[in-house]
C-alpha atoms as a PDB file:
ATOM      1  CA  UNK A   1       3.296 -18.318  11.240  1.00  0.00           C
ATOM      2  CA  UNK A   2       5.289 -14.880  11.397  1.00  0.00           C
ATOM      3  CA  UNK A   3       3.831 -12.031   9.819  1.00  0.00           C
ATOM      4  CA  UNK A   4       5.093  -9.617   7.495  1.00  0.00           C
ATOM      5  CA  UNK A   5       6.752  -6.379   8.771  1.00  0.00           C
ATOM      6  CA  UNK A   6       5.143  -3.028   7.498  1.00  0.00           C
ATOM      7  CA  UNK A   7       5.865   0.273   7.605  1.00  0.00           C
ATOM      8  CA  UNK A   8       8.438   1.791  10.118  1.00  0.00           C
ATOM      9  CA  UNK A   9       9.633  -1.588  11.376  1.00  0.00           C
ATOM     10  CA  UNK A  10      10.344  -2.916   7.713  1.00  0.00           C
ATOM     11  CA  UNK A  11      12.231   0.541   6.843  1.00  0.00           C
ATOM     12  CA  UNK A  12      14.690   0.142   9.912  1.00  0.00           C
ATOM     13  CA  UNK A  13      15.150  -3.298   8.587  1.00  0.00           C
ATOM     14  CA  UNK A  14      15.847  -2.316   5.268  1.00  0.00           C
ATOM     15  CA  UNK A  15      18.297   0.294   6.813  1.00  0.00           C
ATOM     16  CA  UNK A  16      20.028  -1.927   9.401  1.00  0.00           C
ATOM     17  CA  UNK A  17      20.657  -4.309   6.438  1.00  0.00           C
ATOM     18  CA  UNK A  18      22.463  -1.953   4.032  1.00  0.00           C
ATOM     19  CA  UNK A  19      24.815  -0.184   7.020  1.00  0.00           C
ATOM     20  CA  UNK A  20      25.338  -3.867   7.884  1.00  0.00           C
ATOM     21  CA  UNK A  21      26.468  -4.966   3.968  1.00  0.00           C
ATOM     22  CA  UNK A  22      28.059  -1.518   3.795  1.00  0.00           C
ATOM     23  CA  UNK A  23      30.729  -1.878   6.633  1.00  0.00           C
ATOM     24  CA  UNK A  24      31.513  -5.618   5.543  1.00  0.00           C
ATOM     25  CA  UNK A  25      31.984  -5.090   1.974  1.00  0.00           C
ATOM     26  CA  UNK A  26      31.449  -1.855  -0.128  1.00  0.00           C
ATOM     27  CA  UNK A  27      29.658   0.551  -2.270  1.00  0.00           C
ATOM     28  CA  UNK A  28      30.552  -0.848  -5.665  1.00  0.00           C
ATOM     29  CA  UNK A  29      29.923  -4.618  -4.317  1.00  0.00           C
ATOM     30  CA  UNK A  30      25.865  -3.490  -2.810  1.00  0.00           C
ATOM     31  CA  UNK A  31      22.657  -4.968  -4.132  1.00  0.00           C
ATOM     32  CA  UNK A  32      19.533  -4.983  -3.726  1.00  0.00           C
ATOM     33  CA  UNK A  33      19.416  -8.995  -3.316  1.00  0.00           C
ATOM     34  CA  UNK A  34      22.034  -9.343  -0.472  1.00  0.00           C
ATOM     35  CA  UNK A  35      19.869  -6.621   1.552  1.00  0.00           C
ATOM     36  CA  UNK A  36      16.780  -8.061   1.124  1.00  0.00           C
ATOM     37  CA  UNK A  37      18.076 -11.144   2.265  1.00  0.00           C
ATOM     38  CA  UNK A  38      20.134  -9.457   4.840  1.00  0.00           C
ATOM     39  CA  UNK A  39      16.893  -8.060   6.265  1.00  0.00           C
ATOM     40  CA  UNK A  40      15.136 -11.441   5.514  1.00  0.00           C
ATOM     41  CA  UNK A  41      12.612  -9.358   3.408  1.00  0.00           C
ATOM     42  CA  UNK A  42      11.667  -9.261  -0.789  1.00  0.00           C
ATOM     43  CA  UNK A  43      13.121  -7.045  -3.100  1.00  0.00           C
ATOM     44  CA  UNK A  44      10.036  -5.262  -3.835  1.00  0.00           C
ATOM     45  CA  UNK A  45       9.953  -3.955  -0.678  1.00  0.00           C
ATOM     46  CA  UNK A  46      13.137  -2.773  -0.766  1.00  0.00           C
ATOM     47  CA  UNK A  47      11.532  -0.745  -4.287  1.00  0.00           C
ATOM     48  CA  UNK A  48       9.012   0.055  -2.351  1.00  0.00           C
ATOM     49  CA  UNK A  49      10.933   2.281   0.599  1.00  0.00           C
ATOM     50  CA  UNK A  50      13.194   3.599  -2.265  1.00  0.00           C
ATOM     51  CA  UNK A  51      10.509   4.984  -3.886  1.00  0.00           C
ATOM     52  CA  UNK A  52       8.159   6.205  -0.906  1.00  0.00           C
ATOM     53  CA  UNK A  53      11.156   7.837   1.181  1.00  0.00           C
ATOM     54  CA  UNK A  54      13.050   9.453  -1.935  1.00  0.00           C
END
């Protein structure tokens, strides 16, 4: 059983998957489902960061 990422390790997840999806595709083609599967995490955390590091 793995368990779930939280907090700082999550975030640099998040952000590793969206400068990944950025340099293979681009701005206009991003979302929120390809990152979160990207960083093998659910969109609602993805919300989440938005909203607590805005």
């Amino acid at each position: 059983m793995t368990t779930r990422r939280r907090g700082a390790l999550l975030t640099r997840a998040i952000y590793r998957a969206t400068l990944e999806e950025l340099a293979e595709s681009n701005l206009d083609k991003l979302a929120f489902d390809r990152i979160a599967a990207r960083a093998s995490a659910g969109k609602a955390s993805l919300y989440r960061a938005l909203v607590d590091h805005r």
